[in-house]
Protein backbone atom coordinates (compact mmCIF):
# COMPACT_ATOMS: atom_id res chain seq x y z
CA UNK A 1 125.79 29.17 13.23
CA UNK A 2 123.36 31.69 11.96
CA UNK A 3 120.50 30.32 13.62
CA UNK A 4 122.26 29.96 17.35
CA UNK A 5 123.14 33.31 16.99
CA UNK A 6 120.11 34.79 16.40
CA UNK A 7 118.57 32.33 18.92
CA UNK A 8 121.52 33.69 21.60
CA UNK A 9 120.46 37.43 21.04
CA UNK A 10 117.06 37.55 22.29
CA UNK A 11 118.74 35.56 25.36
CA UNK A 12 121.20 37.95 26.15
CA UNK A 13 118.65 40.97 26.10
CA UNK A 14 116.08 39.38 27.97
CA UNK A 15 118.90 38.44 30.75
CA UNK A 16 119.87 42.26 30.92
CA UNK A 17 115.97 43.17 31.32
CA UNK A 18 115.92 40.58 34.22
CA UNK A 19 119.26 42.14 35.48
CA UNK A 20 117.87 46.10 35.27
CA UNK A 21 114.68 45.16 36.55
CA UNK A 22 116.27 43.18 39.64
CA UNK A 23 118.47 46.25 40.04
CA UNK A 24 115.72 48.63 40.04
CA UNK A 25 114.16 46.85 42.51
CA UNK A 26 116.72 46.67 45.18
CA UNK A 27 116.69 50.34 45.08
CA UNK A 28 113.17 50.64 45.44
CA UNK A 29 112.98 48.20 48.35
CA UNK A 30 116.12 50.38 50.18
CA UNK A 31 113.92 53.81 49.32
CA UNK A 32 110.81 52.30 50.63
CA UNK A 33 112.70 51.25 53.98
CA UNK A 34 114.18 54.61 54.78
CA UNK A 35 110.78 56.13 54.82
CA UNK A 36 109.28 53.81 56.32
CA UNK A 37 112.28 54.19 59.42
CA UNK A 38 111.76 58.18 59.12
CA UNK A 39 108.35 57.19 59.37
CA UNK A 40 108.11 55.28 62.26
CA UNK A 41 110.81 57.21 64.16
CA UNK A 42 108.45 60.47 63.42
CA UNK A 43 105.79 58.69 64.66
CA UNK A 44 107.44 57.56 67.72
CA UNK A 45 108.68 61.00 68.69
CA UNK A 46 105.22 62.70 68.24
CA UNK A 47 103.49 59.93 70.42
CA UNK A 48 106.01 60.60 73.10
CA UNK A 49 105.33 64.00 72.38
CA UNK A 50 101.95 63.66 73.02
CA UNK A 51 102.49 62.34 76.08
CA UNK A 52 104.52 65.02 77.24
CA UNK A 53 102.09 67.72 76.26
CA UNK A 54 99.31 65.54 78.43
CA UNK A 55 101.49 65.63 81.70
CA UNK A 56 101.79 62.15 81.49
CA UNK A 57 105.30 61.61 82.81
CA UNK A 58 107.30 59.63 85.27
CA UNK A 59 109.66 61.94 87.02
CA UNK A 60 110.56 59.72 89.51
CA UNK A 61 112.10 57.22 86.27
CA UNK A 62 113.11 60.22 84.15
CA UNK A 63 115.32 61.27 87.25
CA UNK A 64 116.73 58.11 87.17
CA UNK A 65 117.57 58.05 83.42
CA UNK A 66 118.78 61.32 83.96
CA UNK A 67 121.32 59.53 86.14
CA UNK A 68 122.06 56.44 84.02
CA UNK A 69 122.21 58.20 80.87
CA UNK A 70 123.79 61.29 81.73
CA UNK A 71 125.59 62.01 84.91
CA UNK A 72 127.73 58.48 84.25
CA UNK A 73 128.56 59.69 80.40
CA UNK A 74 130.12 62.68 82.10
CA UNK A 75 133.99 61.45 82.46
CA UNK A 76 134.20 60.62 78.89
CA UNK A 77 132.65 63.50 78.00
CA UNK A 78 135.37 65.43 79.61
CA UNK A 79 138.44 63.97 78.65
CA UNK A 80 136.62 63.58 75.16
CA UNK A 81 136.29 67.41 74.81
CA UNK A 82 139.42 68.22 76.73
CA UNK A 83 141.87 66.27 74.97
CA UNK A 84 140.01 67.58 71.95
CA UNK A 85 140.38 71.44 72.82
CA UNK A 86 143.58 70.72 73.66
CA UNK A 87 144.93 69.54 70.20
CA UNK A 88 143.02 72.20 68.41
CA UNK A 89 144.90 74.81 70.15
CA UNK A 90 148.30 72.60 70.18
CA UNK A 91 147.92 73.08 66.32
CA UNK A 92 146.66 76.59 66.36
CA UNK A 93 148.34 78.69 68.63
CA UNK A 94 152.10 77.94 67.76
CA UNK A 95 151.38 78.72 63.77
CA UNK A 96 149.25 81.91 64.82
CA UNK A 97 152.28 83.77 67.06
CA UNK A 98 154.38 82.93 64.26
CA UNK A 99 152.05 85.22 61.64
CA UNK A 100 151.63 87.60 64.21
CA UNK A 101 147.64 86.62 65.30
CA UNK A 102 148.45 85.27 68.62
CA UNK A 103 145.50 87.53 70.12
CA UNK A 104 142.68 85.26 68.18
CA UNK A 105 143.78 81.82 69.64
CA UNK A 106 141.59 82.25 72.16
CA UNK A 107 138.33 83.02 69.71
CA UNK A 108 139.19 80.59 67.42
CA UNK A 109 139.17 77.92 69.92
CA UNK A 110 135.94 79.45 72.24
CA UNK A 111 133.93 79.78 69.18
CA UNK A 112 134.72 76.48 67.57
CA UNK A 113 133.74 74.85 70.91
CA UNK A 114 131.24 76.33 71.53
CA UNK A 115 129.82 76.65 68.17
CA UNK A 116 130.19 73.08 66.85
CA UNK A 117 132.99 70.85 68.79
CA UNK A 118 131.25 70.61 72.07
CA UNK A 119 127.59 70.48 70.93
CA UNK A 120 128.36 67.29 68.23
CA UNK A 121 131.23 65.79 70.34
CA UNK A 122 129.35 65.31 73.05
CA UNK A 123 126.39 64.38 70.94
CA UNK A 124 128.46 61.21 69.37
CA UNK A 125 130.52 60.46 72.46
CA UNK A 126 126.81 60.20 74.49
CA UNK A 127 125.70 58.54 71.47
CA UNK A 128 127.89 55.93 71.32
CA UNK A 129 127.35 54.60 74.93
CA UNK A 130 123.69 55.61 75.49
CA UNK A 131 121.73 54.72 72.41
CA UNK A 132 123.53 51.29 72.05
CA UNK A 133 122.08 51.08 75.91
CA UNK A 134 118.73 52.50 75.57
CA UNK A 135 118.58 49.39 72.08
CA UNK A 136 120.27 46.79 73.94
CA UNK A 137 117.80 47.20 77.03
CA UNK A 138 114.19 47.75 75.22
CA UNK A 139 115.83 44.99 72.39
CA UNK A 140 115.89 42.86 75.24
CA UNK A 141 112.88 43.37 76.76
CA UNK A 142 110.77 42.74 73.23
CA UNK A 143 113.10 39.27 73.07
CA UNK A 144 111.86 38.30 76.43
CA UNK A 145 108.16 39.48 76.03
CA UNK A 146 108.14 41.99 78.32
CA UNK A 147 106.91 44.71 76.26
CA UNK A 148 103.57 42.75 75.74
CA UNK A 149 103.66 42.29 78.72
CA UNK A 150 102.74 45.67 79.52
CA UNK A 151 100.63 46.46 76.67
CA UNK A 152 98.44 43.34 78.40
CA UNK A 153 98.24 45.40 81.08
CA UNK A 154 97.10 48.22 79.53
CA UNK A 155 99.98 50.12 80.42
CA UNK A 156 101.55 52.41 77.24
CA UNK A 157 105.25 51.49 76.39
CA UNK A 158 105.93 54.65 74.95
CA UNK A 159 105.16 56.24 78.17
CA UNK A 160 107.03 53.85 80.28
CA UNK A 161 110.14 53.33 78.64
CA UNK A 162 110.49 56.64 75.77
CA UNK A 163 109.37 59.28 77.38
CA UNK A 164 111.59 59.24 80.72
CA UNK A 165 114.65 58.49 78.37
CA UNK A 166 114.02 61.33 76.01
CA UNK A 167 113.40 64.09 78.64
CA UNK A 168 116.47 63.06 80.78
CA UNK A 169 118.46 63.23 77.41
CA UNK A 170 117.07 66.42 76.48
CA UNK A 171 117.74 67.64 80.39
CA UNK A 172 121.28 66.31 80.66
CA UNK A 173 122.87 66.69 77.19
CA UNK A 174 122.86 70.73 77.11
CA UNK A 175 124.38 70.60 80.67
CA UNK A 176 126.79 67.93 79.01
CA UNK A 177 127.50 70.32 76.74
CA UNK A 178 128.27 73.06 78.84
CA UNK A 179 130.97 71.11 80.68
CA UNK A 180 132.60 70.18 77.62
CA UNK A 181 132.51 73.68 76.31
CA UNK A 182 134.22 74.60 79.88
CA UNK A 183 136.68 72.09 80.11
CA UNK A 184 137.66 72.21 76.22
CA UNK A 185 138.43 75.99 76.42
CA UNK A 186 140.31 75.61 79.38
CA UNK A 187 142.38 72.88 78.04
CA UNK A 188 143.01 74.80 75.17
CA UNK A 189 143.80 77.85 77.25
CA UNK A 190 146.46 75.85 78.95
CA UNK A 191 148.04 74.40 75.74
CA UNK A 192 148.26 77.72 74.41
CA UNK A 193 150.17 79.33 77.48
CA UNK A 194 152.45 76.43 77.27
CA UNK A 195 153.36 75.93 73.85
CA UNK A 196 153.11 79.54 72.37
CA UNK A 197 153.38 81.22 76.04
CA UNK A 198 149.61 83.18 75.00
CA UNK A 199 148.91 84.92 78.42
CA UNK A 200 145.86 83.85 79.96
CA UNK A 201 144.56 87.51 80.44
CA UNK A 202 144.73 87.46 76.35
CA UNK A 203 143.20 84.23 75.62
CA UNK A 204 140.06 84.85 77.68
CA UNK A 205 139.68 88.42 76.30
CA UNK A 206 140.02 86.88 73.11
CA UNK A 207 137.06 84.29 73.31
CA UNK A 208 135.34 87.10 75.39
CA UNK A 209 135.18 89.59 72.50
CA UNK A 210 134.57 86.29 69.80
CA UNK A 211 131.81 84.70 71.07
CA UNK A 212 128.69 85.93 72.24
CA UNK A 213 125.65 84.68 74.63
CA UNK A 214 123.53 83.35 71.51
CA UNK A 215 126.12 81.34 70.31
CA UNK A 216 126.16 79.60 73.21
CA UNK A 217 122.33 79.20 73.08
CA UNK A 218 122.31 77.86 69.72
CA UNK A 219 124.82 75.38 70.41
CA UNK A 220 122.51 73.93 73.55
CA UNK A 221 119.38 74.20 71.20
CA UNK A 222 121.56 71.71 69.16
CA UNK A 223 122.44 69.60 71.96
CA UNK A 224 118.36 69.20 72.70
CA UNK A 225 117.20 68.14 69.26
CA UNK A 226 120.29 65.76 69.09
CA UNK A 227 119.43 64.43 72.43
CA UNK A 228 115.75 64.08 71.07
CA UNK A 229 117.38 61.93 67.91
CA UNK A 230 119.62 59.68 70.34
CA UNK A 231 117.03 58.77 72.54
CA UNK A 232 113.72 58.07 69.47
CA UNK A 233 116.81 56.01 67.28
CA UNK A 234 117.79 54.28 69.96
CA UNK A 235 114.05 53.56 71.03
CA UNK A 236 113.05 52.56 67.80
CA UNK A 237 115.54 50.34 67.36
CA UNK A 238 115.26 48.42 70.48
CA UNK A 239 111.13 48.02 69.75
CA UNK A 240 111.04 47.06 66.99
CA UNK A 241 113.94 44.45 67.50
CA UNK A 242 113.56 40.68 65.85
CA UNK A 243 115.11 37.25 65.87
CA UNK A 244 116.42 37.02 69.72
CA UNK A 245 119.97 37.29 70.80
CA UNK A 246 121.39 38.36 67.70
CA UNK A 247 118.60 40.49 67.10
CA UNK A 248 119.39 42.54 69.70
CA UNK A 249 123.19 42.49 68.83
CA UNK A 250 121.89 43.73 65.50
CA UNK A 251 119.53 46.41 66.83
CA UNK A 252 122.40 47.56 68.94
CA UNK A 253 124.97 48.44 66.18
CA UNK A 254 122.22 49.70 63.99
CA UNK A 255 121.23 52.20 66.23
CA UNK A 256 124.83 53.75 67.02
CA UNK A 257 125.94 54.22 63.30
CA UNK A 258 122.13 55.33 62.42
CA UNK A 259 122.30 58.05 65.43
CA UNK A 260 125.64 59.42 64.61
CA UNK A 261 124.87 59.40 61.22
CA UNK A 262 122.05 61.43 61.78
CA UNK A 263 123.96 63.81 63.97
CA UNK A 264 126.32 64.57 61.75
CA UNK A 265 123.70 65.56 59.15
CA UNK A 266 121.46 67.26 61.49
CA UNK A 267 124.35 69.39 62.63
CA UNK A 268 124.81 70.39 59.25
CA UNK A 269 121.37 71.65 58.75
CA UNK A 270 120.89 73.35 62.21
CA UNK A 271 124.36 75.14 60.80
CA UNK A 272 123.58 76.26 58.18
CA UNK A 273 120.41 77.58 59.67
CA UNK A 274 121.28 79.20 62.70
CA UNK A 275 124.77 81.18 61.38
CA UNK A 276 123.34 82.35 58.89
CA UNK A 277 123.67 80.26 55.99
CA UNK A 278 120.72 81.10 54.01
């Protein structure tokens, strides 16, 4: 008995080595991928960057994308945002003529919109339909060997297929934003005039006297840099897409919850940064 269990011990720690090593190793291989995807989406941007600063752009496509990707996102966009500054108020206004601070509904709701609301809901709502697009279709044109294709041909992919996807993005998505920043204040505006009958002479000079022009400007400098992100995720993705049909599938689903996780972070940062928070 002695002798098995002094046979069993050196077993047991040498399994737990294995174990801890195998463990440390998974984590290293998960580090080592996300910097090697910040990498190559850095590196992606500051070609197509490149390109930009050399002129070297399609405007007849990037009109077209700005079509595709952003004038037909607009109806969601809209009811997105207006349903949305509609239930902010809805909770909001009936609680604030109660305490007495009925004249701030109309602040609280213009500069949450326009602050945060409108610049990141619109980000994720565009997002969700345009960078699963923008994967699916360059996904599917590495599947079918299209991409090579061009590069045979001497012709630059990044050029041809990121650049006129990025501008239009970083074009439309500040306009987006200023509809949804329109729509949701007016939708709020309404709610609050019908539930806690909030004049709308008192709501306007409320966000009037709230909000000022540089808010809105830092909430469209948002809505470019996450236009920038949707656009080099979704990219990304779709290049460097593998294994066919369900590659693509994969690429696809990767890219949405990668880009609005990204958003949500980025919007963090640019916070903190631009009201102040250091």
């Amino acid at each position: 008995m002695s002798v098995r269990s002094e046979s069993e011990g050196p077993n047991i720690e040498a399994a737990v080595e294995r174990a801890s090593v195998g463990a440390l190793e998974g984590v290293g291989r998960k580090v080592n991928s996300f910097f090697e995807y910040i990498g190559g989406v850095t590196a992606l941007g500051g070609e197509a960057a490149l390109t930009i600063f050399r002129l070297r752009i399609r405007f007849s496509e990037t009109v077209n994308q700005c079509f595709l990707l952003g004038y037909q996102s607009l109806i969601i966009v809209l009811l997105t945002s207006l349903f949305t500054g509609m239930v902010f108020s809805l909770e909001s206004a009936v609680q604030a003529v109660q305490y007495g601070f009925g004249s701030f509904v109309g602040g609280i709701v213009s500069y949450t919109n326009v602050r945060e609301l409108g610049p990141m809901l619109t980000a994720v709502v565009v997002a969700g339909r345009v960078c699963a697009a923008i994967a699916a279709e360059l996904g599917s044109m590495v599947v079918t060997e299209q991409i090579e294709a061009l590069q045979s041909l001497g012709l630059a992919p990044v050029r041809f297929l990121v650049v006129p996807r990025m501008l239009s993005l970083m074009i439309m998505l500040p306009l987006l934003t200023v509809f949804a920043d329109v729509i949701g204040v007016m939708g709020g505006q309404w709610i609050a005039h019908a539930q806690a009958h909030i004049s709308y002479d008192d709501f306007m000079s409320s966000a009037r006297q709230t909000i000022g022009f540089e808010d809105v400007v830092k909430g469209l400098f948002k809505s470019v840099i996450f236009g920038i992100i949707i656009a080099l995720v979704g990219s990304y993705q779709g290049l460097t897409t593998r294994g066919g049909a369900a590659g693509v599938g994969k690429s696809t689903t990767s890219a949405v919850v990668i880009c609005i996780i990204m958003i949500f972070i980025l919007n963090f940062i640019m916070s903190y940064f631009l009201y102040g928070g250091g």
